[in-house]
PDB file of N, CA and C in Angstrom:
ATOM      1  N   UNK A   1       0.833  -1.187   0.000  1.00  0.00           N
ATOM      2  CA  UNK A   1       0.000   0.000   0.000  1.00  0.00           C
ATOM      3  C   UNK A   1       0.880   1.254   0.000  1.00  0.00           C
ATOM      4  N   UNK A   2       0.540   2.026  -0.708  1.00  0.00           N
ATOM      5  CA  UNK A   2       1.259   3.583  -0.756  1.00  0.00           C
ATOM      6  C   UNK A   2       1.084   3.920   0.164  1.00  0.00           C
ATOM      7  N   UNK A   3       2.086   5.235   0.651  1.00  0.00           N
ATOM      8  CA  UNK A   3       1.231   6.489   2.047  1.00  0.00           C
ATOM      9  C   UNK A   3       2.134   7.427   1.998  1.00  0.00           C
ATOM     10  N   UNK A   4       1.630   7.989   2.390  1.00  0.00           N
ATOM     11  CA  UNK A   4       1.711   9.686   1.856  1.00  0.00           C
ATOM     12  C   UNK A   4       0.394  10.475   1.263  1.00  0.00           C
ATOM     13  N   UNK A   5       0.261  12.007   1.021  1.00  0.00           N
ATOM     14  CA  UNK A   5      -1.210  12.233   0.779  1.00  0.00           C
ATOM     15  C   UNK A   5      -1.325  12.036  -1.237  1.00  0.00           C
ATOM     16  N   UNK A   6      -2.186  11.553  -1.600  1.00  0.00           N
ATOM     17  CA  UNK A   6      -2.741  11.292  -2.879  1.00  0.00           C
ATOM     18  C   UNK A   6      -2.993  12.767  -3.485  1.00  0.00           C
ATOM     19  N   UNK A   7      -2.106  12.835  -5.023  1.00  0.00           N
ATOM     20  CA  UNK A   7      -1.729  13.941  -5.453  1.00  0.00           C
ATOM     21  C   UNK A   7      -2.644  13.635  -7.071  1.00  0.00           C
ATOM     22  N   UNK A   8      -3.472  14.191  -7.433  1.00  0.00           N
ATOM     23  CA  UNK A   8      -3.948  14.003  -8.762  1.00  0.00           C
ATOM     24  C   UNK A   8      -4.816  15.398  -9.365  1.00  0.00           C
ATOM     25  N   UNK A   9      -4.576  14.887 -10.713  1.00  0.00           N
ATOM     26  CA  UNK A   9      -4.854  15.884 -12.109  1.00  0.00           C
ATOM     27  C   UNK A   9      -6.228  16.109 -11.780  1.00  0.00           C
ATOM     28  N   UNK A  10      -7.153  17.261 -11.462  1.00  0.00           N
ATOM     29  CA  UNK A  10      -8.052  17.346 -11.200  1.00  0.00           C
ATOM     30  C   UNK A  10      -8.824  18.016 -12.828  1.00  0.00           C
ATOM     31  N   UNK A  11      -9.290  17.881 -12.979  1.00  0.00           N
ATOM     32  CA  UNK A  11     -10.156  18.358 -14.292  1.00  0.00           C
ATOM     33  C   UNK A  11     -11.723  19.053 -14.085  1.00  0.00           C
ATOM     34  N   UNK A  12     -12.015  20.510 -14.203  1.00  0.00           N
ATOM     35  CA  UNK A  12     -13.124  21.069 -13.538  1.00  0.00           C
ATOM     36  C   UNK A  12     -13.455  22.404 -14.824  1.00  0.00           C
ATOM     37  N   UNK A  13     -15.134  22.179 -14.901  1.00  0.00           N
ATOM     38  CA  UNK A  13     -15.150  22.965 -16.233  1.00  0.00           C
ATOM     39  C   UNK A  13     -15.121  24.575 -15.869  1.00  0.00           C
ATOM     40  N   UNK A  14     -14.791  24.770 -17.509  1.00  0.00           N
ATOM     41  CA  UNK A  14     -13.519  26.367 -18.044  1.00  0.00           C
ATOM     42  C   UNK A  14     -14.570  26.545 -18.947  1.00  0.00           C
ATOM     43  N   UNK A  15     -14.076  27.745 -19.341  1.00  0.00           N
ATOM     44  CA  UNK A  15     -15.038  28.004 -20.659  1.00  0.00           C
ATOM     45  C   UNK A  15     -13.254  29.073 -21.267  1.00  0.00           C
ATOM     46  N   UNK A  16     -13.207  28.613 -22.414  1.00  0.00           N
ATOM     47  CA  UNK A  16     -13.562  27.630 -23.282  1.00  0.00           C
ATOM     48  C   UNK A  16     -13.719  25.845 -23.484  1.00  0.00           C
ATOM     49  N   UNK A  17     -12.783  25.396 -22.308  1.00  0.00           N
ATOM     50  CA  UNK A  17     -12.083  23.904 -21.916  1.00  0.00           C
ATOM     51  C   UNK A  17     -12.014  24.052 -20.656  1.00  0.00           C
ATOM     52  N   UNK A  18     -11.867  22.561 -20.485  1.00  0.00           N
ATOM     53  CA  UNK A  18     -11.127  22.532 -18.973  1.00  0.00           C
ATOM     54  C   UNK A  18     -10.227  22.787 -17.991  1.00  0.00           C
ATOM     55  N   UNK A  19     -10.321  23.107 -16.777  1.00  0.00           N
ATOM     56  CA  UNK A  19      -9.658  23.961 -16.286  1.00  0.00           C
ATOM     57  C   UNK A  19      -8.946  22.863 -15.592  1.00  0.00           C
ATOM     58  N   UNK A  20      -7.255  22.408 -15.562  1.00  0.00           N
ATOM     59  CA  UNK A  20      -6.377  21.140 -14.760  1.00  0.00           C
ATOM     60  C   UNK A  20      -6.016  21.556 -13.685  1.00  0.00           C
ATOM     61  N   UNK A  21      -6.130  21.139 -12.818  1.00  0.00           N
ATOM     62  CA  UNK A  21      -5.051  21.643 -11.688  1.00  0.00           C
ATOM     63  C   UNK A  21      -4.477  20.544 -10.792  1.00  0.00           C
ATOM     64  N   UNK A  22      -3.457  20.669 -10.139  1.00  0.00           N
ATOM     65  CA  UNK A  22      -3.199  19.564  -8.676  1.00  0.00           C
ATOM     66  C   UNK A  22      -3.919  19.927  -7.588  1.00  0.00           C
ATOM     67  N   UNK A  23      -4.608  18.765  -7.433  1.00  0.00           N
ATOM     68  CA  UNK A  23      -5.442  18.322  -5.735  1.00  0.00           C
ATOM     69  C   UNK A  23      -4.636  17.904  -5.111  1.00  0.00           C
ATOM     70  N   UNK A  24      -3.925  17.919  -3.744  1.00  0.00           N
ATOM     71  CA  UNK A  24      -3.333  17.369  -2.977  1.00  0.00           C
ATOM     72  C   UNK A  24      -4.510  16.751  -1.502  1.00  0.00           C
ATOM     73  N   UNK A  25      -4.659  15.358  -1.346  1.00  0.00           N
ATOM     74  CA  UNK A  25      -5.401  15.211  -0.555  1.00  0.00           C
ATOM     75  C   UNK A  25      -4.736  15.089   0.920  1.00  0.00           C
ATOM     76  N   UNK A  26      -5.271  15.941   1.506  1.00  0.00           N
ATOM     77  CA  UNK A  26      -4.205  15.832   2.992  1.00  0.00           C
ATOM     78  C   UNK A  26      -5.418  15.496   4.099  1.00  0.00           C
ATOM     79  N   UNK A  27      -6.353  14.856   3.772  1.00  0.00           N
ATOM     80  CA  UNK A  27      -6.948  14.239   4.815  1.00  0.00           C
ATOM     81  C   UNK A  27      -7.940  13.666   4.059  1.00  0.00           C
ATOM     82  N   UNK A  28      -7.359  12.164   4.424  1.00  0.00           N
ATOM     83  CA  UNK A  28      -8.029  11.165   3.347  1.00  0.00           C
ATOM     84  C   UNK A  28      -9.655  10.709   4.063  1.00  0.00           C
ATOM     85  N   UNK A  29     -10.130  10.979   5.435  1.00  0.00           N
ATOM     86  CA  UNK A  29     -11.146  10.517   5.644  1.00  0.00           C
ATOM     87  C   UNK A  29     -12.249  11.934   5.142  1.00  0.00           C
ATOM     88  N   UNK A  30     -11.881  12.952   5.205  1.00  0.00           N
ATOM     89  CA  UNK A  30     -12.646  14.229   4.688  1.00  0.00           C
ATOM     90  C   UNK A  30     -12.825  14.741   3.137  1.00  0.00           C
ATOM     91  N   UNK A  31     -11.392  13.706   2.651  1.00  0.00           N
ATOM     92  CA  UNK A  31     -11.314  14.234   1.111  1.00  0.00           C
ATOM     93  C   UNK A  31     -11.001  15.734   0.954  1.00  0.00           C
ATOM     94  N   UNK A  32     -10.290  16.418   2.001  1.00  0.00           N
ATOM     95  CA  UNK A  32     -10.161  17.364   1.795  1.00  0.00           C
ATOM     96  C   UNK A  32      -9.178  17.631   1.506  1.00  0.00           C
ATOM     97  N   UNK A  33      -8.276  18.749   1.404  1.00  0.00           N
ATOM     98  CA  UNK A  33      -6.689  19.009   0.825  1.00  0.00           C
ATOM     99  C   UNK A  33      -6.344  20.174   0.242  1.00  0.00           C
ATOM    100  N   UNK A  34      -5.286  20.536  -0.435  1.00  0.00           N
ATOM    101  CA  UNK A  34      -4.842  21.922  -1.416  1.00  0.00           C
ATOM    102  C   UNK A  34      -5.445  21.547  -2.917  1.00  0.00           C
ATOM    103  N   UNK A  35      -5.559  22.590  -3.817  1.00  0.00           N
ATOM    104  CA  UNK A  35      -5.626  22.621  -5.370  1.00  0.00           C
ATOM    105  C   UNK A  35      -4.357  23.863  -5.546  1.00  0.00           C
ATOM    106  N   UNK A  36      -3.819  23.224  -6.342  1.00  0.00           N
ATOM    107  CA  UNK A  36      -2.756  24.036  -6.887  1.00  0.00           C
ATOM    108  C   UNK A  36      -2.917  24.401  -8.599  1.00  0.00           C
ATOM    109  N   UNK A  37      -3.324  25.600  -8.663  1.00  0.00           N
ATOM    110  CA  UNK A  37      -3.689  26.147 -10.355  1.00  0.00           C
ATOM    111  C   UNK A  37      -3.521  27.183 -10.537  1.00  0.00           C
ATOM    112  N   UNK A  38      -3.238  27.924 -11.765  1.00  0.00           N
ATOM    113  CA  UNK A  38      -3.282  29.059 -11.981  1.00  0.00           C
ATOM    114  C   UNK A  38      -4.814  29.865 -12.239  1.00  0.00           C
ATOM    115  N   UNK A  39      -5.080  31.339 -11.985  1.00  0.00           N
ATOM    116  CA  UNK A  39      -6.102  31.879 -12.685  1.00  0.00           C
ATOM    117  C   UNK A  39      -6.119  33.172 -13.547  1.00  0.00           C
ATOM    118  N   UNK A  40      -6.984  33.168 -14.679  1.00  0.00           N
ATOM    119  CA  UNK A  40      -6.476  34.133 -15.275  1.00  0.00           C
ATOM    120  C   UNK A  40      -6.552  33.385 -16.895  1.00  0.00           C
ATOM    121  N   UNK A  41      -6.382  34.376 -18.078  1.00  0.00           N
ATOM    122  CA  UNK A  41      -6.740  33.869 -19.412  1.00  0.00           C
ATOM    123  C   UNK A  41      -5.305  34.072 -20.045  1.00  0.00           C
ATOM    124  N   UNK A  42      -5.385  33.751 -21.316  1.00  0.00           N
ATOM    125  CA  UNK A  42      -4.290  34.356 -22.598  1.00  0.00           C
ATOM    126  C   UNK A  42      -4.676  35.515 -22.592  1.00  0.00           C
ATOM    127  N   UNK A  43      -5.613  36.587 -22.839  1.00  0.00           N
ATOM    128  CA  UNK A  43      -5.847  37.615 -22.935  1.00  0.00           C
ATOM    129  C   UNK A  43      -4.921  38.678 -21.725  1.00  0.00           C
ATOM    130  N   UNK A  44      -5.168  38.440 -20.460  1.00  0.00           N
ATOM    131  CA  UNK A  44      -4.810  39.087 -19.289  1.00  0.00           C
ATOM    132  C   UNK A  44      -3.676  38.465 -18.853  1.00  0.00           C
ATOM    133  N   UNK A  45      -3.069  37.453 -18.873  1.00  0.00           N
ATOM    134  CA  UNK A  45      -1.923  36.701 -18.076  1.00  0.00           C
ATOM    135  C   UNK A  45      -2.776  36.240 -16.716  1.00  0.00           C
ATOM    136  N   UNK A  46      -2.083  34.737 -16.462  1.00  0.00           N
ATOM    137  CA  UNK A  46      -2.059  34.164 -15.438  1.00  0.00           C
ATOM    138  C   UNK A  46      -1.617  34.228 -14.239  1.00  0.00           C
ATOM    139  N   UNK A  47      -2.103  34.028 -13.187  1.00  0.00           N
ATOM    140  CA  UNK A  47      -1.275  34.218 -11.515  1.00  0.00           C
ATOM    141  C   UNK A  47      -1.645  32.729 -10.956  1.00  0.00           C
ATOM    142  N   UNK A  48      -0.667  32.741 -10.494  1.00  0.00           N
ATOM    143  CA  UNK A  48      -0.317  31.420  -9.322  1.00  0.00           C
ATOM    144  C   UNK A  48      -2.011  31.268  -8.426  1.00  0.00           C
ATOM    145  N   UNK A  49      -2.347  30.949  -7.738  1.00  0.00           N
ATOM    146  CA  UNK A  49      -3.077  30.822  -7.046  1.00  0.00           C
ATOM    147  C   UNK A  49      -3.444  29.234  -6.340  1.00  0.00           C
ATOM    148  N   UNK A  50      -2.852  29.377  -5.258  1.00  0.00           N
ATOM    149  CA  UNK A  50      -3.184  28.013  -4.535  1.00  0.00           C
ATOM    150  C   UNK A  50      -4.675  28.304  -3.876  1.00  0.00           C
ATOM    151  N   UNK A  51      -5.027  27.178  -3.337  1.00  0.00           N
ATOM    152  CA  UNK A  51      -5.758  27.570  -1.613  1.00  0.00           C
ATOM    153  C   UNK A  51      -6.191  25.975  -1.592  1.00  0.00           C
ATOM    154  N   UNK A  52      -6.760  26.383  -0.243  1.00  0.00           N
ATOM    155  CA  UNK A  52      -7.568  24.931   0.357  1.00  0.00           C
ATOM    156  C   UNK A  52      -8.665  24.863  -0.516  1.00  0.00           C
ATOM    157  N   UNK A  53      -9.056  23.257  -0.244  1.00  0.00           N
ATOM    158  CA  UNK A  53     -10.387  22.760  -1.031  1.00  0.00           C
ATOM    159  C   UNK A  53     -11.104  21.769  -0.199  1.00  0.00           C
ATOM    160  N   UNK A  54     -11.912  22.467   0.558  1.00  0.00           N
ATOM    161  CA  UNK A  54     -13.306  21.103   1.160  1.00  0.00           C
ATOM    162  C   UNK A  54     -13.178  20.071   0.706  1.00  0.00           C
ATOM    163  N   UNK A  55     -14.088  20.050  -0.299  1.00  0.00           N
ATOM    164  CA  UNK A  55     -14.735  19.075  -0.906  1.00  0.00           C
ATOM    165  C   UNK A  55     -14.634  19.320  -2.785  1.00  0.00           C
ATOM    166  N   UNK A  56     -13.663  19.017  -2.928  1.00  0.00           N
ATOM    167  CA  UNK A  56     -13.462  19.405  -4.665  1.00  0.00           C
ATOM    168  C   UNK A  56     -14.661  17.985  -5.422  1.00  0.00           C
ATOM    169  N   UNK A  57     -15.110  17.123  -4.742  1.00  0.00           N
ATOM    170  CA  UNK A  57     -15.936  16.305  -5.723  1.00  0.00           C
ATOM    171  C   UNK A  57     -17.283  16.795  -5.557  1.00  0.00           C
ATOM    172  N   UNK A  58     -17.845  18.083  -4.577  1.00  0.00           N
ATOM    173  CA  UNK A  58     -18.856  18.195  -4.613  1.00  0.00           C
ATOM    174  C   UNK A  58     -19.369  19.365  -5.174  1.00  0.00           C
ATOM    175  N   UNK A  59     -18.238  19.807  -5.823  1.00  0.00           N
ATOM    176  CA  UNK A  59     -18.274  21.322  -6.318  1.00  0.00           C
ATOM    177  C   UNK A  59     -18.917  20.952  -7.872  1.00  0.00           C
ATOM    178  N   UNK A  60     -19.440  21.975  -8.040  1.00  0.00           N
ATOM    179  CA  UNK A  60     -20.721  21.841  -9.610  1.00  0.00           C
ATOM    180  C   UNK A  60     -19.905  22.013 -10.522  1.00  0.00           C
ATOM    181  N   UNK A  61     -18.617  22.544 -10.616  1.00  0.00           N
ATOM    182  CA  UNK A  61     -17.466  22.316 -11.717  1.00  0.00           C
ATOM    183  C   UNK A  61     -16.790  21.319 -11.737  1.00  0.00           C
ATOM    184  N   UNK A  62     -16.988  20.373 -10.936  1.00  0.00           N
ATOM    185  CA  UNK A  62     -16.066  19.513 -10.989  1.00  0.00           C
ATOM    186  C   UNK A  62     -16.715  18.345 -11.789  1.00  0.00           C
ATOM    187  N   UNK A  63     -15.559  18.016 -12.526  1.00  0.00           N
ATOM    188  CA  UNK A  63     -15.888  16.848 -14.520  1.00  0.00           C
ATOM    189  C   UNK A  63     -15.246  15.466 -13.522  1.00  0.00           C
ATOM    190  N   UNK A  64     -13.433  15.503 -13.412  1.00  0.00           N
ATOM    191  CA  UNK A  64     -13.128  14.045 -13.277  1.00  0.00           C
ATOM    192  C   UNK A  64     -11.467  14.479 -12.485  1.00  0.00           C
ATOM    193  N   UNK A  65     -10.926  13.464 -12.043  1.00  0.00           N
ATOM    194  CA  UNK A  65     -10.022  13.338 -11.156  1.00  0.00           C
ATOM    195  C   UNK A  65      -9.041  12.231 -11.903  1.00  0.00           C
ATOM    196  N   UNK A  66      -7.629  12.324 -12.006  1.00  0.00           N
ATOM    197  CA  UNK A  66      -6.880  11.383 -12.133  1.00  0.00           C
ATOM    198  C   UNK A  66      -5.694  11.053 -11.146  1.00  0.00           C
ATOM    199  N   UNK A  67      -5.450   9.874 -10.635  1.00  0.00           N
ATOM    200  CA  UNK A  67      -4.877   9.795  -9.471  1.00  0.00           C
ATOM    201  C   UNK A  67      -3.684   9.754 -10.057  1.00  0.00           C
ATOM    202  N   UNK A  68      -2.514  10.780  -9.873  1.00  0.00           N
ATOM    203  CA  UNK A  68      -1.264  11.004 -10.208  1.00  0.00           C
ATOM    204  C   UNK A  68       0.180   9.865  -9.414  1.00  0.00           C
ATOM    205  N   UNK A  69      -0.130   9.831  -8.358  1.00  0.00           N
ATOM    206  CA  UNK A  69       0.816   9.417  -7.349  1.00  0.00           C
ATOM    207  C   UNK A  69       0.912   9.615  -5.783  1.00  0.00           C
ATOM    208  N   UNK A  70       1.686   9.962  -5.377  1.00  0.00           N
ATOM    209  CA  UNK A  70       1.882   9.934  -3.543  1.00  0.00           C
ATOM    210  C   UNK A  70       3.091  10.745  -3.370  1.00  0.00           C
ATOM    211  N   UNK A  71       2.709  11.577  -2.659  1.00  0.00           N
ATOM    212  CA  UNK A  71       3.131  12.782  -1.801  1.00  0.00           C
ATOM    213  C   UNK A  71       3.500  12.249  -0.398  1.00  0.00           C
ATOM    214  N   UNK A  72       5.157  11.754  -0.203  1.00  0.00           N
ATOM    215  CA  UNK A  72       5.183  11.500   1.107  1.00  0.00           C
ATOM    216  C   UNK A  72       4.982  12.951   2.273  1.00  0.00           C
ATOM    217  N   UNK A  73       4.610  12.429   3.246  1.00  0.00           N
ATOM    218  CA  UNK A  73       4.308  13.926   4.221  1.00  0.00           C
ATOM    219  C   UNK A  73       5.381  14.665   4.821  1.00  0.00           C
ATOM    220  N   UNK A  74       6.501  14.154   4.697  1.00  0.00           N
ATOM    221  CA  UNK A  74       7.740  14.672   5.052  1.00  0.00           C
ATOM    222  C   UNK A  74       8.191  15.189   3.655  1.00  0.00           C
ATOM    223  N   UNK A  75       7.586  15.635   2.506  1.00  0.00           N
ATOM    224  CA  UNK A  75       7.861  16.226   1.423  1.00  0.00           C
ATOM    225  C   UNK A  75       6.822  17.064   0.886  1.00  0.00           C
ATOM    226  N   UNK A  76       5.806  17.141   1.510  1.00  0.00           N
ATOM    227  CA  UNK A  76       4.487  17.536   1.432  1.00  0.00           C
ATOM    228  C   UNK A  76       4.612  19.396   0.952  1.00  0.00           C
ATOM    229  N   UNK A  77       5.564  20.008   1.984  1.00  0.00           N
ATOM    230  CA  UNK A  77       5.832  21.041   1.897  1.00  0.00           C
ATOM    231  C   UNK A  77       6.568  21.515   0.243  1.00  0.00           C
ATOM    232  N   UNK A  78       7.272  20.420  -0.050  1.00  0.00           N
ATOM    233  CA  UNK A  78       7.959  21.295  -1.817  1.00  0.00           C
ATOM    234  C   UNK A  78       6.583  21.104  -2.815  1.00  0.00           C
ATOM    235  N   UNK A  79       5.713  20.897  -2.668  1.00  0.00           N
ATOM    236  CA  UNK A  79       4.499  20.750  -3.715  1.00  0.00           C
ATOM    237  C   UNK A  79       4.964  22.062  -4.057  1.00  0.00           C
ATOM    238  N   UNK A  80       4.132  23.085  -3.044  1.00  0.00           N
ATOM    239  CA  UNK A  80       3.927  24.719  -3.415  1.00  0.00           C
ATOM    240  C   UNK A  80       5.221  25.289  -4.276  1.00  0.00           C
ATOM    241  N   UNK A  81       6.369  24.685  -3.300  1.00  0.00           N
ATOM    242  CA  UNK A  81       7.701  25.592  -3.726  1.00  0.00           C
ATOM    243  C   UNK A  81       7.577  24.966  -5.268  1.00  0.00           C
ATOM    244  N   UNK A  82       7.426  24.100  -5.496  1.00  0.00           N
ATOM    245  CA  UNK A  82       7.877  22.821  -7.182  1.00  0.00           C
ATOM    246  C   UNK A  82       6.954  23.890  -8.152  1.00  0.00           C
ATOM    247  N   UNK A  83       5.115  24.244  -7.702  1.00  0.00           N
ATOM    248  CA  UNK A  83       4.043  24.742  -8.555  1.00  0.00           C
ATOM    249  C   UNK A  83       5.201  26.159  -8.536  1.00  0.00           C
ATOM    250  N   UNK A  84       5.716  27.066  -7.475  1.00  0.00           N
ATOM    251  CA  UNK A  84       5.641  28.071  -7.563  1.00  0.00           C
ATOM    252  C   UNK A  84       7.487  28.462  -8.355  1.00  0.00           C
ATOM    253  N   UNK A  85       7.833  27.808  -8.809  1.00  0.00           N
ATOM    254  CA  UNK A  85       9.388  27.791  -9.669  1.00  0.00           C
ATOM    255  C   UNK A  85       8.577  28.030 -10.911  1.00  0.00           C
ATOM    256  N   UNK A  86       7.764  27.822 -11.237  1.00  0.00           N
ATOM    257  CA  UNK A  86       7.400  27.284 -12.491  1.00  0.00           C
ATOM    258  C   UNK A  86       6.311  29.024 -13.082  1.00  0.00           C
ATOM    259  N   UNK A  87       6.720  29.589 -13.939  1.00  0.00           N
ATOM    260  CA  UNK A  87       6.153  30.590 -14.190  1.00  0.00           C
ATOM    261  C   UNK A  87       4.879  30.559 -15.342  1.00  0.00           C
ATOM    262  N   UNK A  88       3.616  31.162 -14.529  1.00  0.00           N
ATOM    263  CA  UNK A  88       2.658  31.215 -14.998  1.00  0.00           C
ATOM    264  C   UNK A  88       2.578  31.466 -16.276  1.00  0.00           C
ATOM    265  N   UNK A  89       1.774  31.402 -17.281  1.00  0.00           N
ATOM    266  CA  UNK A  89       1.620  31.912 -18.394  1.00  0.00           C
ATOM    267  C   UNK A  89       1.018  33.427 -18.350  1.00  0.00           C
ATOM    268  N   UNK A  90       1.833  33.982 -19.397  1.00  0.00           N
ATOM    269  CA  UNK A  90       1.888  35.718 -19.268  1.00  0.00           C
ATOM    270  C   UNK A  90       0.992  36.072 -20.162  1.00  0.00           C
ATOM    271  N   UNK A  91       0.628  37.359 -20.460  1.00  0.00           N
ATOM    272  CA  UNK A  91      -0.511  37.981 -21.430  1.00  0.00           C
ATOM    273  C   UNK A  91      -0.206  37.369 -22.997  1.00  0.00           C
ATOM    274  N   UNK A  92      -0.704  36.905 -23.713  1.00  0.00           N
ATOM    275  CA  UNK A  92      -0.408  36.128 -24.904  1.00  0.00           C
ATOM    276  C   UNK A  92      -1.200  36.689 -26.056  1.00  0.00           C
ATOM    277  N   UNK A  93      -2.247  37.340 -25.987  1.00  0.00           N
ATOM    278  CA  UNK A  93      -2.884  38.274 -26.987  1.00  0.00           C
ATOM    279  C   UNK A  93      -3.298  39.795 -26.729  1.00  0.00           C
ATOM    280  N   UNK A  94      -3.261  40.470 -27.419  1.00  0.00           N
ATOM    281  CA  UNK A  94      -3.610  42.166 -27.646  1.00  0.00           C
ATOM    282  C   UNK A  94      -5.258  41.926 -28.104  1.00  0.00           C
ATOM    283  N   UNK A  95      -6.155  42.016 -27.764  1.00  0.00           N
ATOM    284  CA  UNK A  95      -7.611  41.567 -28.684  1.00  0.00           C
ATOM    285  C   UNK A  95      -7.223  40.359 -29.532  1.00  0.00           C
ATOM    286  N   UNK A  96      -7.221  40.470 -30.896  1.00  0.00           N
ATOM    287  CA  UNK A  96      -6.757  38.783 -31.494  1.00  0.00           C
ATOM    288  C   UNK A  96      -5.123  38.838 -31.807  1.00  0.00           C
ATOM    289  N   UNK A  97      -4.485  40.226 -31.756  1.00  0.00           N
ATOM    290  CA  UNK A  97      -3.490  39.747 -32.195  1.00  0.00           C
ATOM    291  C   UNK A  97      -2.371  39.129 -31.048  1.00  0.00           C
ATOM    292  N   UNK A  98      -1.769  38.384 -31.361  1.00  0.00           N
ATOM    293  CA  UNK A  98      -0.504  37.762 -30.660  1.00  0.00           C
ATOM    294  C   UNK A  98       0.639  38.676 -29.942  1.00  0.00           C
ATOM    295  N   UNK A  99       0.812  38.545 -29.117  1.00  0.00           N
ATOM    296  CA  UNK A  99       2.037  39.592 -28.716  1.00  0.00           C
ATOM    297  C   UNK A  99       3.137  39.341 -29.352  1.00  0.00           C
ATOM    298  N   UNK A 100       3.428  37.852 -29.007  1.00  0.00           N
ATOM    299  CA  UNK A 100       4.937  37.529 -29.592  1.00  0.00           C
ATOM    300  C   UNK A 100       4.383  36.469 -30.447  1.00  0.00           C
ATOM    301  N   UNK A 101       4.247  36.623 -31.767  1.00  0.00           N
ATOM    302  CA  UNK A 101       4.032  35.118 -32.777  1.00  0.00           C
ATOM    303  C   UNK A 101       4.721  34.119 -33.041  1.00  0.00           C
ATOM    304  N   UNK A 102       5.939  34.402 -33.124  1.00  0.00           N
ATOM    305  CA  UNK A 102       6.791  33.139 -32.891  1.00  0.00           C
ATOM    306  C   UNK A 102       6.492  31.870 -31.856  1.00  0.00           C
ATOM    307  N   UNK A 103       6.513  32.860 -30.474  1.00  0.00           N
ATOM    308  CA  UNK A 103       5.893  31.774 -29.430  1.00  0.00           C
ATOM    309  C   UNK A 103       4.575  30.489 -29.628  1.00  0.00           C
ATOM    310  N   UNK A 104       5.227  29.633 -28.984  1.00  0.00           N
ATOM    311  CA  UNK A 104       4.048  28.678 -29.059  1.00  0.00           C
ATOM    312  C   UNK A 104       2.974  29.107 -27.557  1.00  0.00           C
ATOM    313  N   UNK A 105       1.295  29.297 -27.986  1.00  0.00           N
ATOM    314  CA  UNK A 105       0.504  29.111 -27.096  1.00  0.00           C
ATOM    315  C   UNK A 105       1.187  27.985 -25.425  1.00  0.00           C
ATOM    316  N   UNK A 106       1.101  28.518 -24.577  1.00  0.00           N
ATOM    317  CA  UNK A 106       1.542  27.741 -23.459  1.00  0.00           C
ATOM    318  C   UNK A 106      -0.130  27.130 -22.878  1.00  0.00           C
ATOM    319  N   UNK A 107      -0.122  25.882 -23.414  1.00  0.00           N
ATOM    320  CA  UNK A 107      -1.587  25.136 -22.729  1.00  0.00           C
ATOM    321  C   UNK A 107      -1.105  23.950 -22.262  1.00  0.00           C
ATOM    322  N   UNK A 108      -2.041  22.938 -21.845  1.00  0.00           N
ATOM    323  CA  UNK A 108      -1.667  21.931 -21.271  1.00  0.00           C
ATOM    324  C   UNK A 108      -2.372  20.748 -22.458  1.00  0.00           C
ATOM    325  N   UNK A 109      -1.806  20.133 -23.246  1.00  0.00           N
ATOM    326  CA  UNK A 109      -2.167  19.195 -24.527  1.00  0.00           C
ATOM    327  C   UNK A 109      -2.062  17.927 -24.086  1.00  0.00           C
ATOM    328  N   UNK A 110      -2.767  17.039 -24.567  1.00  0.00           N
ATOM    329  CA  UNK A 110      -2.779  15.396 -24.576  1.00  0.00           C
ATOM    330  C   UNK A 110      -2.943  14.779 -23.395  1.00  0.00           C
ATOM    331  N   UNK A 111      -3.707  15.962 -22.243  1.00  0.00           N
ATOM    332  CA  UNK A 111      -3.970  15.877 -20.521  1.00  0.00           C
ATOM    333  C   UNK A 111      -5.060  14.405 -20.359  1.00  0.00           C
ATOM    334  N   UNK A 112      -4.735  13.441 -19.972  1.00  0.00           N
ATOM    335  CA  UNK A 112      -5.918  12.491 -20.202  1.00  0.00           C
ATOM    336  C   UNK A 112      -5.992  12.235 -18.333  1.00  0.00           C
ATOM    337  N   UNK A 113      -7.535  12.666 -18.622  1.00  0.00           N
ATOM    338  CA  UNK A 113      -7.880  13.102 -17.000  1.00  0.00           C
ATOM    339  C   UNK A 113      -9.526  12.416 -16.875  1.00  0.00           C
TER     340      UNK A 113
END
């Protein structure tokens, strides 16, 4: 049996698509835990945004869950630091046009959740 808290791809509807983020479950009899995601569009740029989550299966956005792996609890703490190295996606369009065209769109592709 694994142990440590259960870390998975959470999938919860977006408009235009789905919105991914990490669930970290840190209390397995409540189902409760962190979501780690960004908020924010291509239009405006993205920000970090963690917080706690009750109950993420009872929320009316919520589509499907994929169980990623195990978070031992004596490592529990680098989740945030690991999400927060990692830089959000920045403003990516002016109305339709592109800021920088060369760049490739920064999305999350071939997510099977």
């Amino acid at each position: 049996m694994q142990s440590g808290h259960k870390i998975y791809l959470h999938a919860s509807l977006g408009a235009p698509r789905a919105h991914h983020s990490l669930f970290v479950e840190t209390n397995a009899q409540t189902g409760t835990g962190h979501l780690y995601h960004v908020t924010g569009n291509i239009q405006s740029g993205m920000v970090y945004a963690p917080r706690p989550e009750l109950h993420p299966l009872a929320s009316p956005e919520f589509q499907r869950r994929k169980l990623l792996g195990y978070v031992p609890e004596s490592e529990y703490h680098r989740v945030d630091e690991i999400c927060r190295s990692v830089e959000p996606p920045a403003k990516q369009f002016d109305g339709a046009r592109p800021l920088v065209p060369r760049d490739r769109l920064r999305a999350l592709s071939g997510v099977d959740c």
